[in-house]
PDB file of N, CA and C in Angstrom:
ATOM      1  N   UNK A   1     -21.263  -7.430   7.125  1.00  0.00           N
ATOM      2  CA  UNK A   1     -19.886  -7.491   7.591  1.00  0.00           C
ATOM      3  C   UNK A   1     -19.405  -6.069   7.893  1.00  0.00           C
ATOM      4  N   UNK A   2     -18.530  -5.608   9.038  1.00  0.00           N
ATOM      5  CA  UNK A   2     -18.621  -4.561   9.415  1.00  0.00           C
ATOM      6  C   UNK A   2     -17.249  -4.319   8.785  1.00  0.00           C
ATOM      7  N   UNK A   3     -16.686  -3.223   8.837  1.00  0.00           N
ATOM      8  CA  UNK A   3     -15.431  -2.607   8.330  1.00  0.00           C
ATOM      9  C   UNK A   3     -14.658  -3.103   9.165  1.00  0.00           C
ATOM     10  N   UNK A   4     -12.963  -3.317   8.943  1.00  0.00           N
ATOM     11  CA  UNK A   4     -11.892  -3.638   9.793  1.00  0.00           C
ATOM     12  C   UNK A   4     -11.222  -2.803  10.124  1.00  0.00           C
ATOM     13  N   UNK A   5     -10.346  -2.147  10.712  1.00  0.00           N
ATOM     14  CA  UNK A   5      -9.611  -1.572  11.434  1.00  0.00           C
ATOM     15  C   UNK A   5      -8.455  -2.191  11.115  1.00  0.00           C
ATOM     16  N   UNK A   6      -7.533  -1.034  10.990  1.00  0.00           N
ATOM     17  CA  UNK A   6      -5.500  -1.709  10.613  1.00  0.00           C
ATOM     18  C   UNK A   6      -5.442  -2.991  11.284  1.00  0.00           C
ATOM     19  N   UNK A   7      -5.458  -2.355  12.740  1.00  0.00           N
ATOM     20  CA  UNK A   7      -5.333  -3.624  13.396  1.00  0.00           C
ATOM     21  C   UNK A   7      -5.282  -5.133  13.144  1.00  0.00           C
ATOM     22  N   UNK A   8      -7.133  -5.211  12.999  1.00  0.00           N
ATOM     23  CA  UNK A   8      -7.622  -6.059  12.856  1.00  0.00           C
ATOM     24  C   UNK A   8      -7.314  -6.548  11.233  1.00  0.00           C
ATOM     25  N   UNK A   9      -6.856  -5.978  10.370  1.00  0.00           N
ATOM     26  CA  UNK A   9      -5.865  -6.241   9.060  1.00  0.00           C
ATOM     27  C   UNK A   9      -5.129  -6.811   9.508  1.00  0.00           C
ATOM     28  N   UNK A  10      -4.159  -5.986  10.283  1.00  0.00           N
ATOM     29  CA  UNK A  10      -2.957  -6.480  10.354  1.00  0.00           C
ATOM     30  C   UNK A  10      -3.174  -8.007  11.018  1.00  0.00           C
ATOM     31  N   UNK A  11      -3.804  -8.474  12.166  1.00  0.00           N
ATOM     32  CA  UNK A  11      -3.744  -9.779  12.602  1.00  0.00           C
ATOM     33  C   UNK A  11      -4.611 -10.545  11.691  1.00  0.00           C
ATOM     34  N   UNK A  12      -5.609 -10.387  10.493  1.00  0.00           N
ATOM     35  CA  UNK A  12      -5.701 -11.132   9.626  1.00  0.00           C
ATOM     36  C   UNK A  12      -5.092 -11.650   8.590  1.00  0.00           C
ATOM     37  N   UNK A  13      -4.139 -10.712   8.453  1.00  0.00           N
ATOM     38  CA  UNK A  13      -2.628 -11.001   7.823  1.00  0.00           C
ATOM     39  C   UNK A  13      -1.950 -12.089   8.329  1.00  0.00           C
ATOM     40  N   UNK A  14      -1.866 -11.734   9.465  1.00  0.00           N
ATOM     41  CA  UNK A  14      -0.860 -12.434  10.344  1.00  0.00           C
ATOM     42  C   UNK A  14      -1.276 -14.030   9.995  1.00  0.00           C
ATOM     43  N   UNK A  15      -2.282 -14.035  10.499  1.00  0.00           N
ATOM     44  CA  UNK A  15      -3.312 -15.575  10.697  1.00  0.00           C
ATOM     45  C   UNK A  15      -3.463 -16.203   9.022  1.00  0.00           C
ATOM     46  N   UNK A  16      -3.386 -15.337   7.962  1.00  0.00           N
ATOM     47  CA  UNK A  16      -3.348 -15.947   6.797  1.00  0.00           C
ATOM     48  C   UNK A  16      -1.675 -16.501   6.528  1.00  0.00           C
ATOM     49  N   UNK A  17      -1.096 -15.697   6.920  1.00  0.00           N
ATOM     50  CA  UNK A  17       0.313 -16.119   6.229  1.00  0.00           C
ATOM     51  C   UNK A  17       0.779 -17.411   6.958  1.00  0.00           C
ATOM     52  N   UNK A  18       0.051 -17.184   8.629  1.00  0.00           N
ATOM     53  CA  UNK A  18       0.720 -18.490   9.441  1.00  0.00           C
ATOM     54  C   UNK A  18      -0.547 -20.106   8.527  1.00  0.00           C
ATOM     55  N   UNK A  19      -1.730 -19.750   8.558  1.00  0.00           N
ATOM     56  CA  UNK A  19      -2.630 -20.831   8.001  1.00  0.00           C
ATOM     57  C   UNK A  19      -2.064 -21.037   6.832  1.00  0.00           C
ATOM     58  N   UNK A  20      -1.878 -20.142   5.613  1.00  0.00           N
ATOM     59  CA  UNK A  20      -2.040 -20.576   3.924  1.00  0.00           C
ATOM     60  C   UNK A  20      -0.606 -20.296   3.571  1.00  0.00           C
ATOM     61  N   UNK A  21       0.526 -19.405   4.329  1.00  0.00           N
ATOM     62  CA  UNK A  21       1.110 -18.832   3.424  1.00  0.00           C
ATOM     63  C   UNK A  21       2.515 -19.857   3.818  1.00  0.00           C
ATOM     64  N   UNK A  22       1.946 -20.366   5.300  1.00  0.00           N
ATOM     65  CA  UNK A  22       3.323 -21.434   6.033  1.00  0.00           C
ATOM     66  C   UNK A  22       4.203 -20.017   6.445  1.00  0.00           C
ATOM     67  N   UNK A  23       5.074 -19.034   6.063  1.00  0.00           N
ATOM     68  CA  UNK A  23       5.537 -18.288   6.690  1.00  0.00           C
ATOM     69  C   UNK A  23       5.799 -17.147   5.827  1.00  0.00           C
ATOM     70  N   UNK A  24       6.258 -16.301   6.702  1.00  0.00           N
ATOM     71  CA  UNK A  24       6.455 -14.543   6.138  1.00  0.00           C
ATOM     72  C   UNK A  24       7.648 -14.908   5.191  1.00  0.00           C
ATOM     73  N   UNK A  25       7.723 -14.640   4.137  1.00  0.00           N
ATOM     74  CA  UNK A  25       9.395 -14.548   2.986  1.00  0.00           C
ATOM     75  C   UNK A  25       9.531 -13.093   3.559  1.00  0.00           C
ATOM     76  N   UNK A  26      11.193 -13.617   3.787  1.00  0.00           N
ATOM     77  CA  UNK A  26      11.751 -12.524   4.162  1.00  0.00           C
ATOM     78  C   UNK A  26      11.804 -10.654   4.051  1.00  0.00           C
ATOM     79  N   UNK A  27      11.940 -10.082   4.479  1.00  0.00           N
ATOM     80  CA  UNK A  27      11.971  -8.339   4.255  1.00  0.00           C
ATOM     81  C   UNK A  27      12.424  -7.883   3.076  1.00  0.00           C
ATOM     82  N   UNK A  28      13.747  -8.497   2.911  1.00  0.00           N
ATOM     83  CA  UNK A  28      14.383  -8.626   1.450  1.00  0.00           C
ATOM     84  C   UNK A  28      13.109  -8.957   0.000  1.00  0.00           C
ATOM     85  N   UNK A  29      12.484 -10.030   0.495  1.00  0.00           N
ATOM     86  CA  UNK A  29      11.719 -10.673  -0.476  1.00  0.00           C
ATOM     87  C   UNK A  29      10.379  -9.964  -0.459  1.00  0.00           C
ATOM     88  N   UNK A  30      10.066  -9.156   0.632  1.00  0.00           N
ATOM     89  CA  UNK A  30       8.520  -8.483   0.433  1.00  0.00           C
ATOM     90  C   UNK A  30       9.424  -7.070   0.437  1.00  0.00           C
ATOM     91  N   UNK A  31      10.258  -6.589   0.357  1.00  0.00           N
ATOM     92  CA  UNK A  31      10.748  -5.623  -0.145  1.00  0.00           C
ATOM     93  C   UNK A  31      10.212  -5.449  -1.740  1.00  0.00           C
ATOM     94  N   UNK A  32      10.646  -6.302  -2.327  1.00  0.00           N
ATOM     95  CA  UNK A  32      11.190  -6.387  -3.636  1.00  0.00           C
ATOM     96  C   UNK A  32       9.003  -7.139  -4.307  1.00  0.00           C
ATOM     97  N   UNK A  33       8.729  -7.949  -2.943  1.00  0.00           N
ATOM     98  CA  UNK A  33       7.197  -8.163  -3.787  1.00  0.00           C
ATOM     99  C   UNK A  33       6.432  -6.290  -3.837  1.00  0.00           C
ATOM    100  N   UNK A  34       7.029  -5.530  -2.517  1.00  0.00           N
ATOM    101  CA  UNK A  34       6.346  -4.859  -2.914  1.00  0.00           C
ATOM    102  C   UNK A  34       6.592  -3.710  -3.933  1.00  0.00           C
ATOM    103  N   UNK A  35       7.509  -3.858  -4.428  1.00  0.00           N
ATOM    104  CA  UNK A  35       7.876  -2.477  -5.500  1.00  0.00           C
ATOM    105  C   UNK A  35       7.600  -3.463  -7.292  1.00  0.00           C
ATOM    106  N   UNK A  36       7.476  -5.183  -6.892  1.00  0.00           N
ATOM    107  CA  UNK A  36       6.557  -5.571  -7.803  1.00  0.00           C
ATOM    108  C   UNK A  36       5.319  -5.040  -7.789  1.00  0.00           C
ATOM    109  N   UNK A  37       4.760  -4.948  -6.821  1.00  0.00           N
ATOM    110  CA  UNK A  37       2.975  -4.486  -7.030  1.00  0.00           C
ATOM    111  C   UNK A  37       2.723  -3.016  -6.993  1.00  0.00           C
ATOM    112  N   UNK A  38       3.778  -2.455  -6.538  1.00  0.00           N
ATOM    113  CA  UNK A  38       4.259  -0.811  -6.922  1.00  0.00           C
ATOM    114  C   UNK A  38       3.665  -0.950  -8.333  1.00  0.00           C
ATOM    115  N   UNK A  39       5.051  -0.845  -9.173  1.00  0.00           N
ATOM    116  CA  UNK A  39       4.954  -1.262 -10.696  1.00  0.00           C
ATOM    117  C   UNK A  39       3.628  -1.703 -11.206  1.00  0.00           C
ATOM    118  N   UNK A  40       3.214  -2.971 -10.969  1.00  0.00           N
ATOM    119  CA  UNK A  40       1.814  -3.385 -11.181  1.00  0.00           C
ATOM    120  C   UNK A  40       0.984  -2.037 -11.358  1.00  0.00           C
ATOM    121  N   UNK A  41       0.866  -1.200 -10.230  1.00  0.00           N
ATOM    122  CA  UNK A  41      -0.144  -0.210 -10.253  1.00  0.00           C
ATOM    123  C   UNK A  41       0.365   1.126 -11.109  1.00  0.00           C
ATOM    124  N   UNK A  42       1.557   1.622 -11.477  1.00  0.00           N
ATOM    125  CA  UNK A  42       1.866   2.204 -11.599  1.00  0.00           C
ATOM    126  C   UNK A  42       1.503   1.683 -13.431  1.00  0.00           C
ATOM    127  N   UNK A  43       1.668   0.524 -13.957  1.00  0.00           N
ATOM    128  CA  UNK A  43       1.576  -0.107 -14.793  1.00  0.00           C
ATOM    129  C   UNK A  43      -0.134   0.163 -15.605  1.00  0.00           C
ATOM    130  N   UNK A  44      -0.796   0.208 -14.590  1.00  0.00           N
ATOM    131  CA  UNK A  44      -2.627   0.350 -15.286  1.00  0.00           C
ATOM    132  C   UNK A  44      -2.780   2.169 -14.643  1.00  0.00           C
ATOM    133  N   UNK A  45      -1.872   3.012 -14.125  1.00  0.00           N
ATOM    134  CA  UNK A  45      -2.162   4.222 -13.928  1.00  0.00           C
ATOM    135  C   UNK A  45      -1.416   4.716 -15.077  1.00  0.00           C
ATOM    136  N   UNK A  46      -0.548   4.653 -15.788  1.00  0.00           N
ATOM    137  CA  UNK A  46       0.117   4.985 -16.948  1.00  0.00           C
ATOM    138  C   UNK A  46      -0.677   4.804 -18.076  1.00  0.00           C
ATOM    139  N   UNK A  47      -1.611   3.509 -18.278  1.00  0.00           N
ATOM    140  CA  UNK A  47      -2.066   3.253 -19.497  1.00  0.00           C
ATOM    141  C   UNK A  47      -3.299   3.839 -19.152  1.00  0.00           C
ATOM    142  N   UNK A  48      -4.218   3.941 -18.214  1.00  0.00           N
ATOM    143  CA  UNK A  48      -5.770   4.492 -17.717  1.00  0.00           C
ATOM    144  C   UNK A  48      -5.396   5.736 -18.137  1.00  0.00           C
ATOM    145  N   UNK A  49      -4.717   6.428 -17.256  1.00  0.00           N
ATOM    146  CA  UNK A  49      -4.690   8.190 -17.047  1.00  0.00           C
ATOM    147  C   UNK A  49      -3.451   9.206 -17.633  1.00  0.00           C
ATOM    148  N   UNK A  50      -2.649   7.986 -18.036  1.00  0.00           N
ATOM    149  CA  UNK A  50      -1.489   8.616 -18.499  1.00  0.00           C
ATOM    150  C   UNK A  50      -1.760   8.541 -19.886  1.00  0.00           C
ATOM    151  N   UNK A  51      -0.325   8.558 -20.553  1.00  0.00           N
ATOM    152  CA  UNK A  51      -0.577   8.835 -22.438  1.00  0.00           C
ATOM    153  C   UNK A  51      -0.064   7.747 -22.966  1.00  0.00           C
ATOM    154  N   UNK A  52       0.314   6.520 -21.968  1.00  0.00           N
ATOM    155  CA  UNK A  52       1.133   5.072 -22.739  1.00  0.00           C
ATOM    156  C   UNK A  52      -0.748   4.391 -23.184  1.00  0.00           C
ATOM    157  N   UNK A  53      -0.634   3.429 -24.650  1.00  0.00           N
ATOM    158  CA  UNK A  53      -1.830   3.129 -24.625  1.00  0.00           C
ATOM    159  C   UNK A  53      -1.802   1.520 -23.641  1.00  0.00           C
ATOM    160  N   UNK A  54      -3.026   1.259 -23.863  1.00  0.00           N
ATOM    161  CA  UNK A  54      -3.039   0.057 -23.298  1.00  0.00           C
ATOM    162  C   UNK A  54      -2.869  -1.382 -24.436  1.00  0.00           C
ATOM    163  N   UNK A  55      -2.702  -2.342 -23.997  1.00  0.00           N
ATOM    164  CA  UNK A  55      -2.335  -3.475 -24.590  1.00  0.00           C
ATOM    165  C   UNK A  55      -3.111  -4.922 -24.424  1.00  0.00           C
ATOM    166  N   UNK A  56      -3.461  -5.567 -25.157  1.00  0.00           N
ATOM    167  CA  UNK A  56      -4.721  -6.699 -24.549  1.00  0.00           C
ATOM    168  C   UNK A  56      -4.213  -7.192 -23.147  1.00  0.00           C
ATOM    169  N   UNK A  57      -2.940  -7.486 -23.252  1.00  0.00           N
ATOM    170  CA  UNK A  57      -2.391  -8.140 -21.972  1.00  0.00           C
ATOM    171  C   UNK A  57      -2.810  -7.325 -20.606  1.00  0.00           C
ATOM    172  N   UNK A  58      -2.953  -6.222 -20.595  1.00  0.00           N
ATOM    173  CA  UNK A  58      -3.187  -5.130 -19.630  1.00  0.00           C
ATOM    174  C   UNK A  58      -4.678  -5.605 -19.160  1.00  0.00           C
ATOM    175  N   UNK A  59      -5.371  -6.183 -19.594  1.00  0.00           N
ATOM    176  CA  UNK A  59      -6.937  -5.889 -19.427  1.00  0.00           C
ATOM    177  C   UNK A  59      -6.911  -7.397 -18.230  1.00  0.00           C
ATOM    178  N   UNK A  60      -6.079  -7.464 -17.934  1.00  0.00           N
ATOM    179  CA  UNK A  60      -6.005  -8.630 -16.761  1.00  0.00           C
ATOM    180  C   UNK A  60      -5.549  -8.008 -15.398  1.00  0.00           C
ATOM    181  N   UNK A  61      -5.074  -6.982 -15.768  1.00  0.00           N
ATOM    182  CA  UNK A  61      -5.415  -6.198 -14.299  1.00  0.00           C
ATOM    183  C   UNK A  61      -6.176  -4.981 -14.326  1.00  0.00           C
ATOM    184  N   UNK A  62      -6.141  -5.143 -12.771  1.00  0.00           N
ATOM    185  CA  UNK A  62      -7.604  -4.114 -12.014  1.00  0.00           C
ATOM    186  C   UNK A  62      -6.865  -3.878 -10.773  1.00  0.00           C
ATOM    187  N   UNK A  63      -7.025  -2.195 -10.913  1.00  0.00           N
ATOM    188  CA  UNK A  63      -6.340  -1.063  -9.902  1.00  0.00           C
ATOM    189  C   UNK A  63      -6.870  -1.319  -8.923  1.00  0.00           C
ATOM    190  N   UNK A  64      -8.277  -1.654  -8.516  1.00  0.00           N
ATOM    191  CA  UNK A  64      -8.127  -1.976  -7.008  1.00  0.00           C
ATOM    192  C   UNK A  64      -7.925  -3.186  -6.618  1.00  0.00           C
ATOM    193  N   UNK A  65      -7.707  -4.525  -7.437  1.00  0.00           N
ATOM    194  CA  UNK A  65      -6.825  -5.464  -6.626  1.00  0.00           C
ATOM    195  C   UNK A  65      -5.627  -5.548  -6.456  1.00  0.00           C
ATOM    196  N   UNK A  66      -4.948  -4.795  -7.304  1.00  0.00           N
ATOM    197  CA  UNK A  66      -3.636  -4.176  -7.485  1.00  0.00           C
ATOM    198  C   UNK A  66      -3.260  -3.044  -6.105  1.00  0.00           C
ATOM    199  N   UNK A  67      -3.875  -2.718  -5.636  1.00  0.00           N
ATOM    200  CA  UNK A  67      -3.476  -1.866  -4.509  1.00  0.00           C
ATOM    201  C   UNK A  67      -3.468  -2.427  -3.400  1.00  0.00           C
ATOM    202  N   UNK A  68      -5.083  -3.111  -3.312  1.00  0.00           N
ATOM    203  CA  UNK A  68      -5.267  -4.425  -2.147  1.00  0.00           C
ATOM    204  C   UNK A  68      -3.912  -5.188  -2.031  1.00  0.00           C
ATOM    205  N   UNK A  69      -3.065  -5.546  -3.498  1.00  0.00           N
ATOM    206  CA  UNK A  69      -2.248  -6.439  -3.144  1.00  0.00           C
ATOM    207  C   UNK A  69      -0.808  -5.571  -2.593  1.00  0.00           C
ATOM    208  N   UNK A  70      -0.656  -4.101  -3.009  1.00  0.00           N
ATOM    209  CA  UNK A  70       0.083  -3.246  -2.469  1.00  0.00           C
ATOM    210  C   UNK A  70       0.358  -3.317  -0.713  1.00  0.00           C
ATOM    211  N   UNK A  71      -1.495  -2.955  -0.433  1.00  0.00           N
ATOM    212  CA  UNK A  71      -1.326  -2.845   0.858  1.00  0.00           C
ATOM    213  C   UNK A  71      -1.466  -4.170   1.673  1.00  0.00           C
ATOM    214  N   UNK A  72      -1.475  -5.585   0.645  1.00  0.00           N
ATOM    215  CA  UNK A  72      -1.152  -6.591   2.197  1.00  0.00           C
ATOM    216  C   UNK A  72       0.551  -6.675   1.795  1.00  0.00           C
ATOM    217  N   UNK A  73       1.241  -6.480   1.087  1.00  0.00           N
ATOM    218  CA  UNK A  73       2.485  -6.853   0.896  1.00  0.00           C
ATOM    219  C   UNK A  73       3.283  -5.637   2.418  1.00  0.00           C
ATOM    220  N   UNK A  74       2.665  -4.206   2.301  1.00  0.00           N
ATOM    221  CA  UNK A  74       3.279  -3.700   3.230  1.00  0.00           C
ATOM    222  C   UNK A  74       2.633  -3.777   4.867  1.00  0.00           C
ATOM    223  N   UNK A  75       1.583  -4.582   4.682  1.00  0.00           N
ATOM    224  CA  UNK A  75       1.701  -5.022   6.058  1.00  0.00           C
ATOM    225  C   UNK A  75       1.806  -6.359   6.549  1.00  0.00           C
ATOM    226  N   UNK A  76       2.809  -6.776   4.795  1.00  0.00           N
ATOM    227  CA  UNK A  76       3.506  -8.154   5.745  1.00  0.00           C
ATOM    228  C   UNK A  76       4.517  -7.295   6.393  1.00  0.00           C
ATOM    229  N   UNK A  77       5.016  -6.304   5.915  1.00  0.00           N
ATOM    230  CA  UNK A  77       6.529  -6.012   5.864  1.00  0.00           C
ATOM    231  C   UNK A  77       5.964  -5.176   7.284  1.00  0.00           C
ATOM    232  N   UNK A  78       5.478  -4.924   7.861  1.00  0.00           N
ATOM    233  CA  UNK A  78       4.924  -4.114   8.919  1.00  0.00           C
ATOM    234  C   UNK A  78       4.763  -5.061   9.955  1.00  0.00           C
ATOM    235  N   UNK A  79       4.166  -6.501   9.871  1.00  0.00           N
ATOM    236  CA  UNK A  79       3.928  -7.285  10.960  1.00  0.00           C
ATOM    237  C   UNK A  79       5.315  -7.613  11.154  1.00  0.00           C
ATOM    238  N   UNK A  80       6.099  -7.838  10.010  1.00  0.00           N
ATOM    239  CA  UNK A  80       7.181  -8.728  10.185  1.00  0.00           C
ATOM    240  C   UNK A  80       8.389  -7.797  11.126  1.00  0.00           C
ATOM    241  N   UNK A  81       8.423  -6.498  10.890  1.00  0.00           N
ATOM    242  CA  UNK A  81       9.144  -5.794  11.776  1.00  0.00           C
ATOM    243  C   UNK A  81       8.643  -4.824  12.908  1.00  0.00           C
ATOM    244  N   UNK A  82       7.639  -5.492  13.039  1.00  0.00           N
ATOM    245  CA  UNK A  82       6.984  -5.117  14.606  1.00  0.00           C
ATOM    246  C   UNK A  82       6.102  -3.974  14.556  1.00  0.00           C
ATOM    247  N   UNK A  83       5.834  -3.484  13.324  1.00  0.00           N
ATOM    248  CA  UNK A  83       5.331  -1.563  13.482  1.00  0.00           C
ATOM    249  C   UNK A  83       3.866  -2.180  13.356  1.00  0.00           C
ATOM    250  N   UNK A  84       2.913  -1.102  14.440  1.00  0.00           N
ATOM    251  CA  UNK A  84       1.903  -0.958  14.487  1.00  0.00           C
ATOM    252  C   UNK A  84       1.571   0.160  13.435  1.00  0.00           C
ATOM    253  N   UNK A  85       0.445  -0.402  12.151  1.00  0.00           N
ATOM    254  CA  UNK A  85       0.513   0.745  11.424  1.00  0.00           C
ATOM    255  C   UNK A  85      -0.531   1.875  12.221  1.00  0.00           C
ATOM    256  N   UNK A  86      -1.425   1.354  12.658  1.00  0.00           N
ATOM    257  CA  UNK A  86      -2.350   2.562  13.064  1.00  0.00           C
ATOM    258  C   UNK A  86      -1.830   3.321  14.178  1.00  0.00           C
ATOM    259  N   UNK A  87      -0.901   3.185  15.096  1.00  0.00           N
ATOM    260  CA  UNK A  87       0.242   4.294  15.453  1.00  0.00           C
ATOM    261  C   UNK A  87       0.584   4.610  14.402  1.00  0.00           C
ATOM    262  N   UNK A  88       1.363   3.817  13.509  1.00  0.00           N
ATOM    263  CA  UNK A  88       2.412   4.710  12.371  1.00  0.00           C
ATOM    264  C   UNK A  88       1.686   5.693  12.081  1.00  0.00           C
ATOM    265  N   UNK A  89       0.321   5.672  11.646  1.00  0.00           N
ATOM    266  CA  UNK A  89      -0.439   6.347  10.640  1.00  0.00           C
ATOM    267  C   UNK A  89      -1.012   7.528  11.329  1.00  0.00           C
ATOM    268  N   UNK A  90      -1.099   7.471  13.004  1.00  0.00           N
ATOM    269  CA  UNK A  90      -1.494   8.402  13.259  1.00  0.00           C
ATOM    270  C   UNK A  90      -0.377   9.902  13.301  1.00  0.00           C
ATOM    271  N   UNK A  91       0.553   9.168  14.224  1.00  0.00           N
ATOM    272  CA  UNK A  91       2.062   9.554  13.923  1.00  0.00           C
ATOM    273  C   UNK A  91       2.550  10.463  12.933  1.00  0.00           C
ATOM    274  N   UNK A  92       2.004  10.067  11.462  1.00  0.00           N
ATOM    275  CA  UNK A  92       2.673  10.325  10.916  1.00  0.00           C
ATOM    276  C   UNK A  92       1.696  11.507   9.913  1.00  0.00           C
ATOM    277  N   UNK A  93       0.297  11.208   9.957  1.00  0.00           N
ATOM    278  CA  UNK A  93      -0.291  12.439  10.237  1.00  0.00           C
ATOM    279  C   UNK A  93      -0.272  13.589  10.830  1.00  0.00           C
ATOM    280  N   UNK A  94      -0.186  13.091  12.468  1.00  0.00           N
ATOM    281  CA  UNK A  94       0.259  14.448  13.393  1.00  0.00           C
ATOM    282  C   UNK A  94       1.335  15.433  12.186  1.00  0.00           C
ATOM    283  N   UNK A  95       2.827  14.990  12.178  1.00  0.00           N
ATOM    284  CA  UNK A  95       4.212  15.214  11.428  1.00  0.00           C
ATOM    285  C   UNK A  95       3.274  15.880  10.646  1.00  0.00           C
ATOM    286  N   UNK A  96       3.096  15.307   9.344  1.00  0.00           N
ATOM    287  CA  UNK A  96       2.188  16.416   8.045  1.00  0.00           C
ATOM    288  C   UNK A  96       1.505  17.642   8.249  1.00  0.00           C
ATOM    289  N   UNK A  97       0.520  16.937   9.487  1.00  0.00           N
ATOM    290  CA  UNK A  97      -0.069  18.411  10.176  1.00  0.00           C
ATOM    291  C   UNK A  97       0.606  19.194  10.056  1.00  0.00           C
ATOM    292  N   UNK A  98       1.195  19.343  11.401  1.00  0.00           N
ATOM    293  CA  UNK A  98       2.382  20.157  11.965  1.00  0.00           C
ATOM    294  C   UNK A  98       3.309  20.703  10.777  1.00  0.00           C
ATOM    295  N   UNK A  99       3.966  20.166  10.293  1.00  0.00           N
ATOM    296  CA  UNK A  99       5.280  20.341   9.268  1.00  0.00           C
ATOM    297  C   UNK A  99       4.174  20.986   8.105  1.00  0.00           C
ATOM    298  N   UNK A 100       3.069  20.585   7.194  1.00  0.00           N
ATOM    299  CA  UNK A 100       2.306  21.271   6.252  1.00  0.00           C
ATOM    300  C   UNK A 100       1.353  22.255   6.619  1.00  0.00           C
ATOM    301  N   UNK A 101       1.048  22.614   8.157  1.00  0.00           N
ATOM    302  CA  UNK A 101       0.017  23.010   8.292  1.00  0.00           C
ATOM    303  C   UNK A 101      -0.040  24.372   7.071  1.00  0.00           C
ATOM    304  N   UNK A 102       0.675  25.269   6.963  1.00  0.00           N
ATOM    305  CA  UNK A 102       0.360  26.395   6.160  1.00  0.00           C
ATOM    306  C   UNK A 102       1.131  26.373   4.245  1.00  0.00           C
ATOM    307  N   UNK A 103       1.584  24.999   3.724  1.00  0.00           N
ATOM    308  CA  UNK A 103       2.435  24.688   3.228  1.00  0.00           C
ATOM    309  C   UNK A 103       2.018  24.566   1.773  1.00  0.00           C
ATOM    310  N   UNK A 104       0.718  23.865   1.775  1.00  0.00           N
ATOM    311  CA  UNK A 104       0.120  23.821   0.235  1.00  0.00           C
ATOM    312  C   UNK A 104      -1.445  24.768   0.791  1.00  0.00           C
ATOM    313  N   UNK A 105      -1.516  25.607   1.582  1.00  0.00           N
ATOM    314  CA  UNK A 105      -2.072  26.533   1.269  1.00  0.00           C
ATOM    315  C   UNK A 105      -1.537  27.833   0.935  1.00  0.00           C
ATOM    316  N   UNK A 106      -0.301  28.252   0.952  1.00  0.00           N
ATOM    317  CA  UNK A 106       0.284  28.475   0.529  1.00  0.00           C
ATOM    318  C   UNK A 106       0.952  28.162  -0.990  1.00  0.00           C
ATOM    319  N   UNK A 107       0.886  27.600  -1.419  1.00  0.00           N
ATOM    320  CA  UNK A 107       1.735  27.259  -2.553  1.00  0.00           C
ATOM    321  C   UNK A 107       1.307  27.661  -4.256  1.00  0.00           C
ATOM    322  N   UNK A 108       1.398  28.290  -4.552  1.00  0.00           N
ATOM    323  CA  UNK A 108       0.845  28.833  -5.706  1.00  0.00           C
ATOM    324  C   UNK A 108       0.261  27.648  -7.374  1.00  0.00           C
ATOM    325  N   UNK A 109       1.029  26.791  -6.994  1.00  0.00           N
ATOM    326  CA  UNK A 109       0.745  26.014  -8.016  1.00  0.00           C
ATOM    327  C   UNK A 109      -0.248  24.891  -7.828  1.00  0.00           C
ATOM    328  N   UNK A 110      -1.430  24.872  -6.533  1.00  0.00           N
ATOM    329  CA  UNK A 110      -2.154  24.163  -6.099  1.00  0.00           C
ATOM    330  C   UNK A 110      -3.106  25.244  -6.564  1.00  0.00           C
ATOM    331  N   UNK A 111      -3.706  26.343  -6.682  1.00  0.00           N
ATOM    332  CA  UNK A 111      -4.619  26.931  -7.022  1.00  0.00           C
ATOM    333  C   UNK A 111      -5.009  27.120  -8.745  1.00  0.00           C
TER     334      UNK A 111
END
């Protein structure tokens, strides 16, 4: 199986939510799923790498399905308001370029 492309994410998205999901819940509602699965991850990066311990209940999630579920929640929220992410992404690289080019090489507290 070959690798996918945003794109081709993004319209497998599309085609799941219209087949299994019946329809997109609103912006409001994948707003709010996604700063649930925010949390989620932020939830097993605190107890993994941070200093909170972990708890039996914790051992039912896993950081990379937890992100997987990050990144289809924001490209429901991406199909649903029209943005092509792989423009966005290039886009918004260029910006970083440009705007960081000399910025954290520079910066004293990166060395």
């Amino acid at each position: 199986m070959s690798e996918k492309t945003i794109k081709q994410y993004q319209e497998d998205v599309d085609n799941w939510i219209k087949d299994v999901g019946v329809r997109y819940y609103s912006e409001l509602t994948n707003l709010a799923e996604l700063v649930e699965e925010v949390g989620e991850v932020a939830r097993i990066m605190s107890r993994t790498y941070g200093d909170q311990s972990s708890k039996e209940s914790d051992k039912k999630y896993n950081l990379s399905d937890e992100l997987a579920d990050v990144f289809f929640v924001l490209v429901c929220i991406a199909n649903q308001t029209g943005i092509d992410l792989t423009e966005a992404i290039k886009k918004n690289m260029e910006k970083k370029t440009t705007r960081d080019k000399d910025r954290h090489k520079n910066n004293p507290k990166l060395r």
